[in-house]
Protein backbone atom coordinates (compact mmCIF):
# COMPACT_ATOMS: atom_id res chain seq x y z
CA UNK A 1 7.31 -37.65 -13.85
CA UNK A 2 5.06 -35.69 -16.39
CA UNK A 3 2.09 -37.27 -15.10
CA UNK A 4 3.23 -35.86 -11.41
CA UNK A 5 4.20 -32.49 -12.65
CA UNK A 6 0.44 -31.68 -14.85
CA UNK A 7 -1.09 -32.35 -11.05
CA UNK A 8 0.75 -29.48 -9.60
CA UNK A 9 -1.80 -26.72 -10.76
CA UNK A 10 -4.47 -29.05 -9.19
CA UNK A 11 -2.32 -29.52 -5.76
CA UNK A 12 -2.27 -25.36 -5.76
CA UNK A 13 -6.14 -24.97 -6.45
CA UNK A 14 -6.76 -26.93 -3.57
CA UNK A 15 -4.29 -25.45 -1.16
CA UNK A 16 -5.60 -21.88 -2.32
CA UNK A 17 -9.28 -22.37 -1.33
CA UNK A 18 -9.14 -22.88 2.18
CA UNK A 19 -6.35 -20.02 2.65
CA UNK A 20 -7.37 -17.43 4.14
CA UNK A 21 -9.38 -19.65 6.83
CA UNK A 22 -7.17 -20.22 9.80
CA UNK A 23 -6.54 -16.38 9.60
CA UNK A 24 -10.30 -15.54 10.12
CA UNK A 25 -10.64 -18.05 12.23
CA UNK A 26 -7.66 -16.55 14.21
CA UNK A 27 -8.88 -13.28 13.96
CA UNK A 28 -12.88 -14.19 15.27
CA UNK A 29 -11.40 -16.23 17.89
CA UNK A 30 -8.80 -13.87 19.23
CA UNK A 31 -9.43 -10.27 18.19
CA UNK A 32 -5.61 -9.98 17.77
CA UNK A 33 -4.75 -7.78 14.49
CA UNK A 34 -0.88 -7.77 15.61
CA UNK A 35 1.49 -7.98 12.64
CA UNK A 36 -1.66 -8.25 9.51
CA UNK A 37 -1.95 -5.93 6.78
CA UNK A 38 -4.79 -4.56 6.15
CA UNK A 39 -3.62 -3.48 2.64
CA UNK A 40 -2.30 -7.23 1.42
CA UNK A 41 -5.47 -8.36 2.36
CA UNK A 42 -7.65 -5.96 0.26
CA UNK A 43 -4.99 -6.06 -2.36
CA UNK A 44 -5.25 -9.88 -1.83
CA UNK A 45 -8.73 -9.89 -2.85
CA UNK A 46 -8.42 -7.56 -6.12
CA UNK A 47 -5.64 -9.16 -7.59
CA UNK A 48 -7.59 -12.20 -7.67
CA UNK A 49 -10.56 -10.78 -9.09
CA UNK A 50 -8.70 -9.47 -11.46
CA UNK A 51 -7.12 -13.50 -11.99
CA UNK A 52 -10.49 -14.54 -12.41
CA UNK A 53 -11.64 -12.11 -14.78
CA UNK A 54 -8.52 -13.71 -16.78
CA UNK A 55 -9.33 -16.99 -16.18
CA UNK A 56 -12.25 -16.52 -18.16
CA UNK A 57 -10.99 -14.81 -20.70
CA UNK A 58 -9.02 -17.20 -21.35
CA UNK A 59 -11.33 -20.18 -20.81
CA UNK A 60 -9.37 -21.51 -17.84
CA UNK A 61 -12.61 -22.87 -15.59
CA UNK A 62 -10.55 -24.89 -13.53
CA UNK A 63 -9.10 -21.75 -11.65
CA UNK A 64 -11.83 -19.53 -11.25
CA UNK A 65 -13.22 -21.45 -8.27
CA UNK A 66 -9.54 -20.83 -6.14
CA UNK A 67 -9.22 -17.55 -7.80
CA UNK A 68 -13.29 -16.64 -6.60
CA UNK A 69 -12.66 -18.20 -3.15
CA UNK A 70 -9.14 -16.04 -2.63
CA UNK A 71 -11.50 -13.17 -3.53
CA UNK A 72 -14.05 -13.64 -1.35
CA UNK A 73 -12.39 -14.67 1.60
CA UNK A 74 -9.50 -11.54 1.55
CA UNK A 75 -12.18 -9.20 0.95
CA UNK A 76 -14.12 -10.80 4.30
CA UNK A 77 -10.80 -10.51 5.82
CA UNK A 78 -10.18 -6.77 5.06
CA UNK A 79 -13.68 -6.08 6.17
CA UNK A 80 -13.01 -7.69 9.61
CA UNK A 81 -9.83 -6.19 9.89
CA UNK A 82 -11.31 -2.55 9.11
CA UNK A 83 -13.95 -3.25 11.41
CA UNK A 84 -11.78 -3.65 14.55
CA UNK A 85 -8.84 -1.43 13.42
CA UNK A 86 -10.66 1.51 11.52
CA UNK A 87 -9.99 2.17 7.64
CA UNK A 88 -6.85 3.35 6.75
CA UNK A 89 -7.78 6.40 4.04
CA UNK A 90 -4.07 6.04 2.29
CA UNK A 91 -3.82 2.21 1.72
CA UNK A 92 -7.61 2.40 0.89
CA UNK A 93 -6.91 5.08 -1.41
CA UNK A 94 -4.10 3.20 -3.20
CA UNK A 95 -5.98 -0.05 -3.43
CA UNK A 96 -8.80 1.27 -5.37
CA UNK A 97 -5.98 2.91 -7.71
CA UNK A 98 -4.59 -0.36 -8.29
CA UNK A 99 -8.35 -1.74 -8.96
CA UNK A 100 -8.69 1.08 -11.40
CA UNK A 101 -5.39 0.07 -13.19
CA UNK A 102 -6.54 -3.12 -13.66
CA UNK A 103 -9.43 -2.36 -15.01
CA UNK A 104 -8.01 0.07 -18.17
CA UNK A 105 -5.63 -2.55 -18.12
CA UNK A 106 -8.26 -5.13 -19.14
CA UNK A 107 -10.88 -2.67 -21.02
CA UNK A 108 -7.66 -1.35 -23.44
CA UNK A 109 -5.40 -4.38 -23.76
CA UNK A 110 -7.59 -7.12 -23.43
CA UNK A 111 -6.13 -10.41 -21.77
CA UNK A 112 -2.49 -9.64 -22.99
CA UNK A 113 -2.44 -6.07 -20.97
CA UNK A 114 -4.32 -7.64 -18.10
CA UNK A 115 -2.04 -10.77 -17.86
CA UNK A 116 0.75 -7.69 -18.05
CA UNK A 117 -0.39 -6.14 -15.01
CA UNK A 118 -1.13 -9.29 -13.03
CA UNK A 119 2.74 -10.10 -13.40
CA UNK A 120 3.97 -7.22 -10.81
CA UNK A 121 0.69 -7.49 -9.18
CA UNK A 122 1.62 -10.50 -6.06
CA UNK A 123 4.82 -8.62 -5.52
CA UNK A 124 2.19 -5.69 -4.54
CA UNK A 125 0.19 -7.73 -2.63
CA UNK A 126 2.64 -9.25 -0.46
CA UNK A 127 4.94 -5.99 0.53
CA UNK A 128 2.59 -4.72 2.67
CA UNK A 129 2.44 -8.21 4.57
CA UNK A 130 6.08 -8.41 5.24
CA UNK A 131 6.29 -5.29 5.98
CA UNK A 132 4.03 -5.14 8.55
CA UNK A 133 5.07 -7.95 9.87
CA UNK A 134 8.54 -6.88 10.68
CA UNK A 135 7.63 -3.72 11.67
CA UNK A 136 5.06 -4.65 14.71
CA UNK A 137 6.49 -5.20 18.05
CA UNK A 138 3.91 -7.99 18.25
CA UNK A 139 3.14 -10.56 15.27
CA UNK A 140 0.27 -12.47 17.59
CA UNK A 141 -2.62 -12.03 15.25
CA UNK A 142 -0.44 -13.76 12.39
CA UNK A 143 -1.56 -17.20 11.84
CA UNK A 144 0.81 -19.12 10.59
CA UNK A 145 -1.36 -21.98 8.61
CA UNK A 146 -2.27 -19.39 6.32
CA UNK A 147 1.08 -18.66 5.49
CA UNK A 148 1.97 -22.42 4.99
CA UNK A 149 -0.73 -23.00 2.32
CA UNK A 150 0.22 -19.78 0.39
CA UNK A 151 4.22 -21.03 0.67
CA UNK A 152 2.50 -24.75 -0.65
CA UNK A 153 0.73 -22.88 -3.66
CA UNK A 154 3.14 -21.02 -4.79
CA UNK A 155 5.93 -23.34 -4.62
CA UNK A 156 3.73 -25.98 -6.85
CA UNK A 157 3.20 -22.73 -9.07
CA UNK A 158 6.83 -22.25 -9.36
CA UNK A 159 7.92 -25.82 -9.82
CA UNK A 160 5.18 -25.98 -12.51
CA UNK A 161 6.95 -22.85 -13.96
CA UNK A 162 10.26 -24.27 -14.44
CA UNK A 163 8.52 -27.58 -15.69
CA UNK A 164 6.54 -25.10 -18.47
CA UNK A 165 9.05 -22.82 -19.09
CA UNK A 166 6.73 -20.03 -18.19
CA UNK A 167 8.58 -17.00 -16.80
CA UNK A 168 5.57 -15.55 -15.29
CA UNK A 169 4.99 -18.61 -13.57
CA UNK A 170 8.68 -18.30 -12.40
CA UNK A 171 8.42 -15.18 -10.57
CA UNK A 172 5.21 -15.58 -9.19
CA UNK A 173 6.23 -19.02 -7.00
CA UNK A 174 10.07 -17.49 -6.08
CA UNK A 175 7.98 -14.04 -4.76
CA UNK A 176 5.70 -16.25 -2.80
CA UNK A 177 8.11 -18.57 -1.60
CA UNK A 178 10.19 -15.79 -0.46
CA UNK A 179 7.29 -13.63 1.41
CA UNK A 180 5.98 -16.66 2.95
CA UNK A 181 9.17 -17.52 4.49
CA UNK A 182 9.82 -14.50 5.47
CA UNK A 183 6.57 -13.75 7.66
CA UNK A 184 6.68 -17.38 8.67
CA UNK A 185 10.24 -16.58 10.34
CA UNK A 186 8.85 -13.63 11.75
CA UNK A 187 5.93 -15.21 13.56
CA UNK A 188 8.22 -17.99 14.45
CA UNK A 189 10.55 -15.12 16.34
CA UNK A 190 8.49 -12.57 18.35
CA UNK A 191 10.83 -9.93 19.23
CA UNK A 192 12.72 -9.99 22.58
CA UNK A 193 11.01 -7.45 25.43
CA UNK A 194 13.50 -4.62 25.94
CA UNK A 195 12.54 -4.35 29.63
CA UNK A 196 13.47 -7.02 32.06
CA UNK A 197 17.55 -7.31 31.60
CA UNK A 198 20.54 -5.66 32.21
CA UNK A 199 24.12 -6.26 31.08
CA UNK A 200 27.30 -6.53 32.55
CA UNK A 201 30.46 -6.37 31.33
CA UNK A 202 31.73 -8.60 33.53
CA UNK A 203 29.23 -11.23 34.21
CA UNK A 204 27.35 -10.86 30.62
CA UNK A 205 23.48 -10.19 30.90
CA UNK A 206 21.72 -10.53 34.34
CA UNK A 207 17.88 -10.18 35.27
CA UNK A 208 17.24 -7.21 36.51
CA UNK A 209 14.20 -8.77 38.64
CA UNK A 210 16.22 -9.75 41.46
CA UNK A 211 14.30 -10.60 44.36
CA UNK A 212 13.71 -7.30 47.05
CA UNK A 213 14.59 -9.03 50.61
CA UNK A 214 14.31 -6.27 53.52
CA UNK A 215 17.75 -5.56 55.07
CA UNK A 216 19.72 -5.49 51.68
CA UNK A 217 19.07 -1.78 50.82
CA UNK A 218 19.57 1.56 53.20
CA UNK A 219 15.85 3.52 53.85
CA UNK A 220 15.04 6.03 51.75
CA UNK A 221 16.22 4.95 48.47
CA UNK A 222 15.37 3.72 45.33
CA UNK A 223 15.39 -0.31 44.27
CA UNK A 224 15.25 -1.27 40.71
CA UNK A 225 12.34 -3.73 41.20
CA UNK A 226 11.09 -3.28 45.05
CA UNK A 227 10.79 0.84 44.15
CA UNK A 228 11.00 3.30 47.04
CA UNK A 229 12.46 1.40 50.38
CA UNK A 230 10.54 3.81 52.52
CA UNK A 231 12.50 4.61 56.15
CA UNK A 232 10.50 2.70 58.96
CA UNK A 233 13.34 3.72 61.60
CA UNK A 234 11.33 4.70 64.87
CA UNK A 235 11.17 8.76 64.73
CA UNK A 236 9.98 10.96 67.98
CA UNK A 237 6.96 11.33 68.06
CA UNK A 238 5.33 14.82 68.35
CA UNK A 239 2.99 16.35 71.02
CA UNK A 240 0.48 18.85 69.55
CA UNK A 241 1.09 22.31 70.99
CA UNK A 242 5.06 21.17 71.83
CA UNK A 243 7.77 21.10 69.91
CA UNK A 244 10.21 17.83 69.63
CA UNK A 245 12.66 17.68 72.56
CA UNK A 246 15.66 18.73 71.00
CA UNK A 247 18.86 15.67 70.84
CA UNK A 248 21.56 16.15 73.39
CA UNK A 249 24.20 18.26 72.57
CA UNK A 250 27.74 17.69 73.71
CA UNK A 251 28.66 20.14 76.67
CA UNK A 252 30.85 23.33 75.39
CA UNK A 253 33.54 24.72 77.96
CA UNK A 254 33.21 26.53 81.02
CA UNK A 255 32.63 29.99 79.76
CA UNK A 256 33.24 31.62 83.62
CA UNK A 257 29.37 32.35 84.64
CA UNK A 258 27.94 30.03 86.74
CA UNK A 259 25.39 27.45 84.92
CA UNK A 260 21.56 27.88 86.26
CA UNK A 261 21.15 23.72 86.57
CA UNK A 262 23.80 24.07 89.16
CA UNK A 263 23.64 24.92 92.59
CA UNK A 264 25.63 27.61 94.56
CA UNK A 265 24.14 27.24 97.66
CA UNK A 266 27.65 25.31 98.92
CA UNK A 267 30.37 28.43 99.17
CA UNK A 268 34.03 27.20 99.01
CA UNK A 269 36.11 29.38 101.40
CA UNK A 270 38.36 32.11 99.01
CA UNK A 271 40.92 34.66 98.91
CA UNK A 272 40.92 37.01 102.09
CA UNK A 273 38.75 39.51 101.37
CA UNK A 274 36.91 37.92 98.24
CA UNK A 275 33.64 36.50 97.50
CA UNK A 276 33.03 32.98 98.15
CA UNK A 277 33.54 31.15 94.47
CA UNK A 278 30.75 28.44 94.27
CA UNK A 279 32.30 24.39 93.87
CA UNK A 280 30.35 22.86 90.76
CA UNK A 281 30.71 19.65 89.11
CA UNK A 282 34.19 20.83 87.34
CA UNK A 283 35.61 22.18 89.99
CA UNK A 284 36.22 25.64 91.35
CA UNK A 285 34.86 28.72 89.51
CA UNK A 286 37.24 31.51 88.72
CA UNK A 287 37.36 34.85 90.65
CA UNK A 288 34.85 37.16 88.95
C-alpha cells in the first residue's frame, strides 16, 4: 500500500502534461469559445510558473516538467482564446496583479511566502472557470477530457495529501475535485432552450410546434408557428376608372312615390274623378 501511494505524485505528473490538449485541440478544430474562461486559463498558466519557480527552489526536478508544460500550454490557450474573443482589459488587468503578487511574494519571503501564496492560488484559478461555465447559455467550446485529467490530478494530489498529512496538499485535490465536477456536470447538462414549449395546466407541457394544416384557423389571423394565415377568400375585383358594384341591399318600404325601375305605363282605373294610381309589383299605389 505505501509502495502504491509514493506513485501517486508520478500518476498526477503524467495526467498534468497532456491537459490542456483536447481543449486546444477543441478550440482549433471548432472555433467554439462557449462556456471557457479566458481568465482561468491565463491564471492557469501563472500559477504554474509560479509552481515551477518553487519547484526549484526547492529542488523538486521531478515536477518542473508538468508544472512547465501546464505553463506553456494555458498561456497558448489564453492567447488563442484572446485571439478569437478580443482581450478582456479587467481580467487582464487582474491577472498581471496576481503575477505581481507572486513575485514580492517570492523576492521578500523566499520559498515559505511563495509556497504561502500558491495555497489560495488554484482556488483563483478555477472561479473564473466555473463561473463561466454556469453562466453561458452555451458550454459547447468546453471539452470535457480536459476536465477529466485535471479531476485525475488532483484527486491523486489529494489522496497523496491525506496519505502525507500535508494540509496544503488537502485543499488543493478537494478544490480541484470539486471545480472539475462541477464544470463536468455543466457540460454534461446544456441548458434547456426557452423557446419551443408551452404549458398547460391541464395537460402539463405541450410543443408549441404543432403542425399548420390549412382549414384549422379563420383568415386573417395570427398562428403560433404558421404566422399570419393571410385571407385568400375570392374578393371583387376592381375596374380602373369604376368603382366596386355595391352588395345588394335589402328593399326598405314603400315610401308612397313611385320607384323609377318600375313602370307606370299600365293605369289601374281609380276613384271618380282621380288620377289613375299606377299597379307595381306590391300592389296599388296610394292616392297622391
Amino acid at each position: 500500500m505505501h509502495a502504491v501511494l509514493s506513485l501517486l505524485p508520478l500518476v498526477a505528473a503524467v495526467l498534468a502534461v497532456p491537459q490542456f490538449l483536447p481543449q486546444l485541440a477543441r478550440l482549433r478544430r471548432t472555433g467554439q469559445t462557449a462556456g471557457v474562461s479566458w481568465s482561468w486559463a491565463a491564471l492557469t498558466s501563472v500559477n504554474n510558473a509560479a509552481w515551477a519557480g518553487y519547484f526549484a527552489l526547492s529542488r523538486f526536478w521531478t515536477a518542473l516538467v508538468p508544472a512547465i508544460s501546464a505553463t506553456l500550454l494555458a498561456g497558448l490557450l489564453a492567447v488563442m482564446l484572446a485571439r478569437r474573443t478580443g482581450l478582456p482589459r479587467r481580467p487582464a488587468a487582474l491577472a498581471l496583479a496576481w503575477a505581481a503578487l507572486l513575485i514580492g511574494a517570492g523576492g521578500l519571503s523566499g520559498r515559505a511566502g511563495l509556497g504561502t501564496a500558491l495555497t489560495a492560488a488554484f482556488l483563483l484559478q478555477v472561479t473564473p472557470s466555473v463561473w463561466t461555465a454556469y453562466r453561458a447559455g452555451d458550454t459547447t467550446g468546453i471539452a470535457a477530457g480536459t476536465w477529466l485529467l485535471i479531476f485525475g490530478e488532483l484527486l491523486c494530489w489529494g489522496v497523496f495529501g491525506l496519505y502525507e498529512s500535508d494540509p496544503r496538499l488537502i485543499v488543493l485535490g478537494a478544490t480541484g475535485v470539486t471545480a472539475s465536477l462541477l464544470v463536468l456536470a455543466r457540460a454534461a447538462r446544456p441548458r434547456a432552450s426557452r423557446t419551443g414549449s408551452t404549458t398547460r395546466a391541464d395537460t402539463g407541457t405541450t410543443s408549441a410546434t404543432t403542425s399548420y394544416r390549412p382549414g384549422r384557423h379563420e383568415p386573417g389571423t395570427v398562428h403560433a408557428t404558421a404566422g399570419f394565415v393571410p385571407d385568400r377568400r375570392p374578393r371583387q375585383r376592381e375596374v380602373a376608372g369604376h368603382p366596386p358594384t355595391p352588395p345588394p341591399q335589402a328593399p326598405t318600404e314603400n315610401s308612397g312615390r313611385p320607384r323609377g325601375d318600375v313602370s307606370t305605363s299600365m293605369p289601374r282605373p281609380g276613384a271618380v274623378g282621380a288620377e289613375p294610381r299606377p299597379f307595381t309589383d306590391r300592389g296599388w299605389y296610394p292616392a297622391m
